[in-house]
PDB file of N, CA and C in Angstrom:
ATOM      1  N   UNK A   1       0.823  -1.196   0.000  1.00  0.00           N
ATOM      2  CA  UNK A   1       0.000   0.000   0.000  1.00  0.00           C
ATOM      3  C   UNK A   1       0.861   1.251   0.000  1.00  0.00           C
ATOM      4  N   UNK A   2       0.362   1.902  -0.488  1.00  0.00           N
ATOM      5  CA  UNK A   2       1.320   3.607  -0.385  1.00  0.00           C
ATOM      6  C   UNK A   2       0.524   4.729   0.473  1.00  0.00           C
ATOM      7  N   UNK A   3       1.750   4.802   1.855  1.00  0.00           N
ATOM      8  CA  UNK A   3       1.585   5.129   2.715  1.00  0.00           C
ATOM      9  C   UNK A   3       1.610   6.973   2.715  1.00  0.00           C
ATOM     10  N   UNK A   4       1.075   7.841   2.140  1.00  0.00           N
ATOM     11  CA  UNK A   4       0.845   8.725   2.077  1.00  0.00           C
ATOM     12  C   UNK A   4       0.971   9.629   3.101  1.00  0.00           C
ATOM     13  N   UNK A   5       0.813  10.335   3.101  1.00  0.00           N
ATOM     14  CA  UNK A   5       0.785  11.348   4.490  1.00  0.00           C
ATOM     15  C   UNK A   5      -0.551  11.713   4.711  1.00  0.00           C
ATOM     16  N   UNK A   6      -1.412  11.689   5.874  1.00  0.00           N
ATOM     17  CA  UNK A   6      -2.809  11.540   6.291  1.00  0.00           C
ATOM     18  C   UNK A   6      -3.215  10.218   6.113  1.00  0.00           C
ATOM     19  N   UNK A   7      -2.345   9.117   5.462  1.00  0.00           N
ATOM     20  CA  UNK A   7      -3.194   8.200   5.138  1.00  0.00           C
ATOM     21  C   UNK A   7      -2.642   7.072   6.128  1.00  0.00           C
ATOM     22  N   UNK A   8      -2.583   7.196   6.739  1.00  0.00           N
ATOM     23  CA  UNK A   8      -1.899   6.124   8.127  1.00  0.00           C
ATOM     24  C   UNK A   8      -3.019   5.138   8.304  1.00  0.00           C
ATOM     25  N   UNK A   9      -2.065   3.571   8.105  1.00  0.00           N
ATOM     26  CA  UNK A   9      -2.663   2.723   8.537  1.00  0.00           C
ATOM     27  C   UNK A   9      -3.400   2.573   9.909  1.00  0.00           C
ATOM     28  N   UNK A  10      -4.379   1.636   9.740  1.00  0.00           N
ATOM     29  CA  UNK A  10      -5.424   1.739  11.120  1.00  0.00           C
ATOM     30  C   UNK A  10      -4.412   0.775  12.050  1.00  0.00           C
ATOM     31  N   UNK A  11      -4.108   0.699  13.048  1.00  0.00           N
ATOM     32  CA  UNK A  11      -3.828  -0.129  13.826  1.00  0.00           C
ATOM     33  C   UNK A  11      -4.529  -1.749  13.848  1.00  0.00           C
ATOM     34  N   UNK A  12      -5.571  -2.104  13.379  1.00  0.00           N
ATOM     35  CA  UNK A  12      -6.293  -3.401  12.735  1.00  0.00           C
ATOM     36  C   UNK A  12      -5.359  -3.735  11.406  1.00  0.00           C
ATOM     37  N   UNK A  13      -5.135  -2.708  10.505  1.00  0.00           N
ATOM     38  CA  UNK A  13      -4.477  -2.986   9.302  1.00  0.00           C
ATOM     39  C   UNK A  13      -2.857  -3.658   9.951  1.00  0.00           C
ATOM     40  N   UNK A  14      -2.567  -2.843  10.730  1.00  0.00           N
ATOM     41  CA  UNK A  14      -0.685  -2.945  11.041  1.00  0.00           C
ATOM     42  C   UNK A  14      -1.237  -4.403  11.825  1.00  0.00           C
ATOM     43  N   UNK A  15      -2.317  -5.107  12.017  1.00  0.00           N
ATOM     44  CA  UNK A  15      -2.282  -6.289  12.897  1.00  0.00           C
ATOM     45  C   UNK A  15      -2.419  -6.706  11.693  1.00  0.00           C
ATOM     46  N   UNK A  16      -3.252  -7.095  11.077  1.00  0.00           N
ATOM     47  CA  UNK A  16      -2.981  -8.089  10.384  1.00  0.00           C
ATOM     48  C   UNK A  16      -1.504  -8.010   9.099  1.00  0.00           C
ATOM     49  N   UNK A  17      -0.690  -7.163   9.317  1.00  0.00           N
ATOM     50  CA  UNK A  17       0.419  -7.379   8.456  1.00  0.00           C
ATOM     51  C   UNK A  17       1.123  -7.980   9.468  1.00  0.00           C
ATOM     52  N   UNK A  18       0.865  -8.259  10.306  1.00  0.00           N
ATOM     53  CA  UNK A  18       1.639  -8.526  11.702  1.00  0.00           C
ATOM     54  C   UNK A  18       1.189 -10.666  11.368  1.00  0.00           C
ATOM     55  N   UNK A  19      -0.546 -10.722  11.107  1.00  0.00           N
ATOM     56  CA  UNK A  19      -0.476 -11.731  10.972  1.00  0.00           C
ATOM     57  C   UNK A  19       0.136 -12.499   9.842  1.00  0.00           C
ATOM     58  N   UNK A  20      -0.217 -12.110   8.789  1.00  0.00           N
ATOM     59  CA  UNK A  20       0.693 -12.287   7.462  1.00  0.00           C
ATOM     60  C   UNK A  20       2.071 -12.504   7.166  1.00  0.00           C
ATOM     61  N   UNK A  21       2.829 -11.855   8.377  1.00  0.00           N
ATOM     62  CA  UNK A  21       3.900 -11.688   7.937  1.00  0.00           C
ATOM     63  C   UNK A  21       4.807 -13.231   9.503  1.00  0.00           C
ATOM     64  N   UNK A  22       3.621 -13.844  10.078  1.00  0.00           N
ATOM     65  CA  UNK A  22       3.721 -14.735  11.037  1.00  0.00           C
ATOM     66  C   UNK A  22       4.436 -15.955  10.687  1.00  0.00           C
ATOM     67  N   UNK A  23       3.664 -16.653   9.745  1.00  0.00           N
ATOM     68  CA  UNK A  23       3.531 -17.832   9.764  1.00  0.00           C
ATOM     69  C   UNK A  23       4.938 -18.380   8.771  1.00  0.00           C
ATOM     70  N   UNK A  24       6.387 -17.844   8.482  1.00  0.00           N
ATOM     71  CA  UNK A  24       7.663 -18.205   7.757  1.00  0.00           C
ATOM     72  C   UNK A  24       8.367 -18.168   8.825  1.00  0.00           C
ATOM     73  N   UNK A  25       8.384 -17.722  10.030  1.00  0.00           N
ATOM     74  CA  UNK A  25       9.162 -17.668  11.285  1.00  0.00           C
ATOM     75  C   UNK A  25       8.242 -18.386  12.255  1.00  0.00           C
ATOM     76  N   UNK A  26       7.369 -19.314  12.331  1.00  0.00           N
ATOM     77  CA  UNK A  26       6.738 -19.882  13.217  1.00  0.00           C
ATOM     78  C   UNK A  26       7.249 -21.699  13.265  1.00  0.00           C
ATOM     79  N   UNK A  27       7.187 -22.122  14.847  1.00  0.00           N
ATOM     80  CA  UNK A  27       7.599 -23.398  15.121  1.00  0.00           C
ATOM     81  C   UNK A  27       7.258 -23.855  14.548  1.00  0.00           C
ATOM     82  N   UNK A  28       7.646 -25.508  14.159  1.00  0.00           N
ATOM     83  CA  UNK A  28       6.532 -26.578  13.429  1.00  0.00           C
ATOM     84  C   UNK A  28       5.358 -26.926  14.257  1.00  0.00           C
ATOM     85  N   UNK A  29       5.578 -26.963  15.537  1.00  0.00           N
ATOM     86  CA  UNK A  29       4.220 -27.297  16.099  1.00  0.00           C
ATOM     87  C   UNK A  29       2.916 -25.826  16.411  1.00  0.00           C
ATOM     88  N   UNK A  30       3.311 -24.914  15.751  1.00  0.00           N
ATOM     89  CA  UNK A  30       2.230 -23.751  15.636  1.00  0.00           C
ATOM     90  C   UNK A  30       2.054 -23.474  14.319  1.00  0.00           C
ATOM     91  N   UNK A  31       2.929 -23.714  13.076  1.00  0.00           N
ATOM     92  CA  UNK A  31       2.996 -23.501  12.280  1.00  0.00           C
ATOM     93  C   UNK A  31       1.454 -23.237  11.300  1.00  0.00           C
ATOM     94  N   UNK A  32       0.920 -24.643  11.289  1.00  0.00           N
ATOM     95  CA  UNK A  32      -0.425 -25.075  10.625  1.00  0.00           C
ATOM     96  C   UNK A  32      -1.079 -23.734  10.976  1.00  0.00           C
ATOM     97  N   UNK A  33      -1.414 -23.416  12.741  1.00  0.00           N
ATOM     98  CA  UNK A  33      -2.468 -22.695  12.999  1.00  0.00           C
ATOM     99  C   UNK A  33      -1.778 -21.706  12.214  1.00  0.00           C
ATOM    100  N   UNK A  34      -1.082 -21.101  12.253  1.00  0.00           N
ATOM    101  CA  UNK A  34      -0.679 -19.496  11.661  1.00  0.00           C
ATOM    102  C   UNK A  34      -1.436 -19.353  10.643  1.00  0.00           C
ATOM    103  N   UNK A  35      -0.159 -20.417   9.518  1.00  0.00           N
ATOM    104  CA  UNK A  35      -1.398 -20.719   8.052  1.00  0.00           C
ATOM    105  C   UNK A  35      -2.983 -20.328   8.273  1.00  0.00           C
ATOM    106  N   UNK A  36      -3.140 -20.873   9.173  1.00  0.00           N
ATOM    107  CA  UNK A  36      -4.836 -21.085   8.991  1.00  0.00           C
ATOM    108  C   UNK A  36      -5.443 -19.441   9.787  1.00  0.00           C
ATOM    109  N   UNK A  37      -4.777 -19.022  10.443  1.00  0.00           N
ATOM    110  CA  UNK A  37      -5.286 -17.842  10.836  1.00  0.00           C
ATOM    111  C   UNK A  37      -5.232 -16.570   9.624  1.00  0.00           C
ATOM    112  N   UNK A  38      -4.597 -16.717   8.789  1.00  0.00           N
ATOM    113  CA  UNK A  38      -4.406 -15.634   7.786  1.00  0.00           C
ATOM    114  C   UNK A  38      -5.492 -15.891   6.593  1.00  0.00           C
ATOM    115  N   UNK A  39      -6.008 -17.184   7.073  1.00  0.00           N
ATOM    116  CA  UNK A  39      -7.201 -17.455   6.272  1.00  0.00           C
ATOM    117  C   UNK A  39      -8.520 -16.780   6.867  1.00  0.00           C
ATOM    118  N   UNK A  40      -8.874 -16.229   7.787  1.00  0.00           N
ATOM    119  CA  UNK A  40      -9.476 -15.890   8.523  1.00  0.00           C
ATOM    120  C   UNK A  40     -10.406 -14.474   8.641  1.00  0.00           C
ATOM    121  N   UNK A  41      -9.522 -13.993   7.693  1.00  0.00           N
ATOM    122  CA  UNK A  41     -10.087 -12.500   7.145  1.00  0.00           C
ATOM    123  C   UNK A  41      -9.578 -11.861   8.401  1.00  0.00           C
ATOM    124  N   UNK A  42     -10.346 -10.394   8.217  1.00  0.00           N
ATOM    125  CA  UNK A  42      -9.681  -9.167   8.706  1.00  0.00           C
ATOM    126  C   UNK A  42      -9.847  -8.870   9.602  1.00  0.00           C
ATOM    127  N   UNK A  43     -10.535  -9.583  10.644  1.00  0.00           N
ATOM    128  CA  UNK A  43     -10.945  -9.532  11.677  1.00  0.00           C
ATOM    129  C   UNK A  43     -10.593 -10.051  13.034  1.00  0.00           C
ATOM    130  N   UNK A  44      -9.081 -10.381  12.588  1.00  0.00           N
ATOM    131  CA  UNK A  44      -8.543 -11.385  13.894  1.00  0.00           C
ATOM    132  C   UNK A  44      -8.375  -9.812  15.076  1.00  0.00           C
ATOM    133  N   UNK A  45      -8.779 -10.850  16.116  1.00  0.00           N
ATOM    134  CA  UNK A  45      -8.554  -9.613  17.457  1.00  0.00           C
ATOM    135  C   UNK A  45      -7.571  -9.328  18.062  1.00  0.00           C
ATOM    136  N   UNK A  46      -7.042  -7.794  18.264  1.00  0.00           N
ATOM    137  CA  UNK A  46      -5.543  -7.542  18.528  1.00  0.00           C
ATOM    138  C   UNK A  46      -5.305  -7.394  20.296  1.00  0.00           C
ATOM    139  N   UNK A  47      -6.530  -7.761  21.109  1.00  0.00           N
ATOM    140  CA  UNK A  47      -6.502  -8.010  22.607  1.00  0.00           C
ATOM    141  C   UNK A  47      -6.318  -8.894  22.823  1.00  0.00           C
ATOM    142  N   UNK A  48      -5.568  -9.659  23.712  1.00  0.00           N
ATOM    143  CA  UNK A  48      -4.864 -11.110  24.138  1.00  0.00           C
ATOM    144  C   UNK A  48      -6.209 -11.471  24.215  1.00  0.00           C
ATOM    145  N   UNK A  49      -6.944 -11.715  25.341  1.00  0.00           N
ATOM    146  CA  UNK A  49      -8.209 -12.383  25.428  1.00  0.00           C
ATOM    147  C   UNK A  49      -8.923 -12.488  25.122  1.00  0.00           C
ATOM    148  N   UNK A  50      -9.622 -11.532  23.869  1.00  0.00           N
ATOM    149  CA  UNK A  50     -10.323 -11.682  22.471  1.00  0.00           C
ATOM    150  C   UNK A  50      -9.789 -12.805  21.783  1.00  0.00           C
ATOM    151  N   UNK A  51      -8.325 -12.513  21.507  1.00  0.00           N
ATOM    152  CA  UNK A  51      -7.711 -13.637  20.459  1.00  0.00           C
ATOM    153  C   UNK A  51      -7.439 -15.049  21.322  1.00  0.00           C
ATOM    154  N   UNK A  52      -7.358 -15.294  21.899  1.00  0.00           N
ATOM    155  CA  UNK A  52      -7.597 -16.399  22.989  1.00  0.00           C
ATOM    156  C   UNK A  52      -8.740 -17.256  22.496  1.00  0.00           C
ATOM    157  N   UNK A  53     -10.143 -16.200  22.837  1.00  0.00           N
ATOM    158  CA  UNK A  53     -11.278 -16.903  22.450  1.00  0.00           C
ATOM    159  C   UNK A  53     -11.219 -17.039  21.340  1.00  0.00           C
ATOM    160  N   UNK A  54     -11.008 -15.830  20.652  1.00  0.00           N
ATOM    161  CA  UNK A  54     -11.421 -16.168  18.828  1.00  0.00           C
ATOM    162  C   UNK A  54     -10.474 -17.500  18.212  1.00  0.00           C
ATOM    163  N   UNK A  55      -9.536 -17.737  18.442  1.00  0.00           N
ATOM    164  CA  UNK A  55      -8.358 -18.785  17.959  1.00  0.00           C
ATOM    165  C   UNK A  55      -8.813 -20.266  18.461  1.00  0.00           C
ATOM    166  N   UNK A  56      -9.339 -19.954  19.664  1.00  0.00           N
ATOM    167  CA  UNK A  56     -10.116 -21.227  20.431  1.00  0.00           C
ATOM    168  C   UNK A  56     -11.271 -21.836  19.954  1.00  0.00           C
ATOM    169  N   UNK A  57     -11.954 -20.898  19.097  1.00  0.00           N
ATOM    170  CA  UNK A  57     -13.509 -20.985  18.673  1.00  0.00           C
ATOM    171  C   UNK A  57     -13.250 -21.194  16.994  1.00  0.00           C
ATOM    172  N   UNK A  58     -12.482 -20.891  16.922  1.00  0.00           N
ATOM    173  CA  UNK A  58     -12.063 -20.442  14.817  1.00  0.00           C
ATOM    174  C   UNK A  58     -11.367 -21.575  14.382  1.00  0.00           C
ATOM    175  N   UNK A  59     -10.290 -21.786  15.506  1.00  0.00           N
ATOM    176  CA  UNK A  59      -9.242 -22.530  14.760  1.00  0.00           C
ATOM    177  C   UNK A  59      -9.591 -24.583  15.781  1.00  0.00           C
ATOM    178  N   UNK A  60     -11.016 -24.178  16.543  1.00  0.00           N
ATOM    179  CA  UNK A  60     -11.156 -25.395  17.540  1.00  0.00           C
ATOM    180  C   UNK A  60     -10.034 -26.094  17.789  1.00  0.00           C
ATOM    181  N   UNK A  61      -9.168 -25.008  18.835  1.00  0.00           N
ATOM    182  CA  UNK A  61      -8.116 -24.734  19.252  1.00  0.00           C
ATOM    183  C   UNK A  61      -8.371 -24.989  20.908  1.00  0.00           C
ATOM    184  N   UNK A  62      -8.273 -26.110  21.406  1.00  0.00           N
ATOM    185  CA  UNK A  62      -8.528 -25.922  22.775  1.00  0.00           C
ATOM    186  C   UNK A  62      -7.128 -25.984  24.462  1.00  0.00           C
ATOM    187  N   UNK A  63      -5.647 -26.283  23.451  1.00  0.00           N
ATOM    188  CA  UNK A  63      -5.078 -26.242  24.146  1.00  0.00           C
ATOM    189  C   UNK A  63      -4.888 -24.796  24.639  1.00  0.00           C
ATOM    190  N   UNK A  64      -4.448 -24.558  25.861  1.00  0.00           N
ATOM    191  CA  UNK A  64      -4.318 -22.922  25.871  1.00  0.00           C
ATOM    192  C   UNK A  64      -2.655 -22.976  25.795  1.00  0.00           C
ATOM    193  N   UNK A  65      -2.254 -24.253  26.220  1.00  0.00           N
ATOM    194  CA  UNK A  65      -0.207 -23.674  25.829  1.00  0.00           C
ATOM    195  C   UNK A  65       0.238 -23.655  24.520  1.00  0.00           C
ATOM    196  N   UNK A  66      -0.460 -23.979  23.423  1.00  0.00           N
ATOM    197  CA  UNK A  66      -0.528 -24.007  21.740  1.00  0.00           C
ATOM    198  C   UNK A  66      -0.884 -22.267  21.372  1.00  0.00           C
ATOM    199  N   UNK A  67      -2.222 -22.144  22.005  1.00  0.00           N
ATOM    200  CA  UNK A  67      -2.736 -20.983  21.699  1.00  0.00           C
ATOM    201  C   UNK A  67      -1.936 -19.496  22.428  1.00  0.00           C
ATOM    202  N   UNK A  68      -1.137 -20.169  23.858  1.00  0.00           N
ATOM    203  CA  UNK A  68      -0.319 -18.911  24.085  1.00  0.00           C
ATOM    204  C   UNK A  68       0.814 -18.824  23.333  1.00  0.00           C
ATOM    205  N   UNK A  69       1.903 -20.538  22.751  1.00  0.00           N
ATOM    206  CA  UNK A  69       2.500 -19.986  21.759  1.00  0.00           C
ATOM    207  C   UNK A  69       2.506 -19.133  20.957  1.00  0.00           C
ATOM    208  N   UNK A  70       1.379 -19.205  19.942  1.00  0.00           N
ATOM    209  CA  UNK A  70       0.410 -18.596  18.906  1.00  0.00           C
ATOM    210  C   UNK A  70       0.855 -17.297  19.397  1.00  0.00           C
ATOM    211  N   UNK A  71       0.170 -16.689  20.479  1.00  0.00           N
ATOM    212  CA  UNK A  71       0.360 -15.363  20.646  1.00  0.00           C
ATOM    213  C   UNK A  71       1.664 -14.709  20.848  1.00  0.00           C
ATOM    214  N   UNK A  72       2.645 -15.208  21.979  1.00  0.00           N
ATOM    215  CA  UNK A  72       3.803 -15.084  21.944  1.00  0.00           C
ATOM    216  C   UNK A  72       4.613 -14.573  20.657  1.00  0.00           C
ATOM    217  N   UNK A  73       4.266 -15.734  19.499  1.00  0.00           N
ATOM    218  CA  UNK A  73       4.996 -15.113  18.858  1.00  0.00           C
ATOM    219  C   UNK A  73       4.608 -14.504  17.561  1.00  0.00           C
ATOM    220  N   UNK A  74       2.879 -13.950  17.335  1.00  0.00           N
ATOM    221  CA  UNK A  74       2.245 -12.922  16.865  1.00  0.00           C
ATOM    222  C   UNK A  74       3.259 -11.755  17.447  1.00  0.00           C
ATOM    223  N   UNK A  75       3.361 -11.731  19.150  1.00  0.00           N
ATOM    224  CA  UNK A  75       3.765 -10.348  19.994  1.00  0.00           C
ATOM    225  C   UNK A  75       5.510 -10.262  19.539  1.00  0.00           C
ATOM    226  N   UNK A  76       5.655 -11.351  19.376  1.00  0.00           N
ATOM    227  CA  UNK A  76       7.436 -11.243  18.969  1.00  0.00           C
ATOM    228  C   UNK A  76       7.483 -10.151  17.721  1.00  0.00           C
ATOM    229  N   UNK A  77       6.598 -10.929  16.667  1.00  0.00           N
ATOM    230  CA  UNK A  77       6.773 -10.459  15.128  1.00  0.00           C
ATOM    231  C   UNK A  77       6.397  -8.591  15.319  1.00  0.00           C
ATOM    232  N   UNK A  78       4.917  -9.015  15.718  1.00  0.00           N
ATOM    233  CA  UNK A  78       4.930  -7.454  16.002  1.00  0.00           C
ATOM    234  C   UNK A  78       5.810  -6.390  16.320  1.00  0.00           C
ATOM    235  N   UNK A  79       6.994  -6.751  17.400  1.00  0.00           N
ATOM    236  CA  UNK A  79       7.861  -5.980  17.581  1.00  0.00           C
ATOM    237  C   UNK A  79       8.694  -6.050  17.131  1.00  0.00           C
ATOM    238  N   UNK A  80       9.264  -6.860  16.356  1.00  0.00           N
ATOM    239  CA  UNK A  80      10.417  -6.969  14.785  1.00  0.00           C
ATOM    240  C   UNK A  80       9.854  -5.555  14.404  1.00  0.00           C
ATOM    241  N   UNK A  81       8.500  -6.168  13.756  1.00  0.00           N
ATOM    242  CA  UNK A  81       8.231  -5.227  12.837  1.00  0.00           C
ATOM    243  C   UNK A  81       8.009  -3.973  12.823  1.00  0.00           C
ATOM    244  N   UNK A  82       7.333  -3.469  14.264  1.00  0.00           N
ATOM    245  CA  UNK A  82       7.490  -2.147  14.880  1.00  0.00           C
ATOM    246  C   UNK A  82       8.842  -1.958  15.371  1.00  0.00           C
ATOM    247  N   UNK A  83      10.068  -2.344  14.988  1.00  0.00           N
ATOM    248  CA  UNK A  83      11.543  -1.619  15.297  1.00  0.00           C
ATOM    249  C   UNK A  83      12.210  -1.759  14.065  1.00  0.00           C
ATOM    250  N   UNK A  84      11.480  -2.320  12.962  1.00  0.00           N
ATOM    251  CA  UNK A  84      11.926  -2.107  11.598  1.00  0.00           C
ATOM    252  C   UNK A  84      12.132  -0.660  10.956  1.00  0.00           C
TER     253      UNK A  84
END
């Protein structure tokens, strides 16, 4: 996208480049879900405990030490990418 001046991404947008940009640096045992979360459309939730449930309910995801991986290292990438 061309980042214009006034035209600043929404903070929803910078999440999901956050998800997109997840799943080539993810373990083998989280890997699948990543994949499958970018399938998910635009709506993944950028509050830990939103995405908790939503990943739990979306991806019938019921371990929670899988699903805190998951987040962990959503929160890793994020901050790559916000010190890029």
């Amino acid at each position: 996208k061309d980042q214009k001046k006034g035209s600043k991404a929404t903070p929803q947008e910078l999440w999901m480049e956050v998800i997109y940009a997840a799943p080539p640096g993810a373990s083998a045992d989280i890997a699948k879900y990543m994949n499958d979360l970018t399938t998910l459309g635009e709506n993944v939730p950028r509050k830990e405990k939103q995405f908790r449930n939503f990943v739990a309910n979306s991806l019938k995801l019921r371990d929670t030490r899988v699903v805190e991986k998951i987040w962990k290292h959503l929160q890793s990438v994020k901050e790559a990418t916000s010190n890029a």
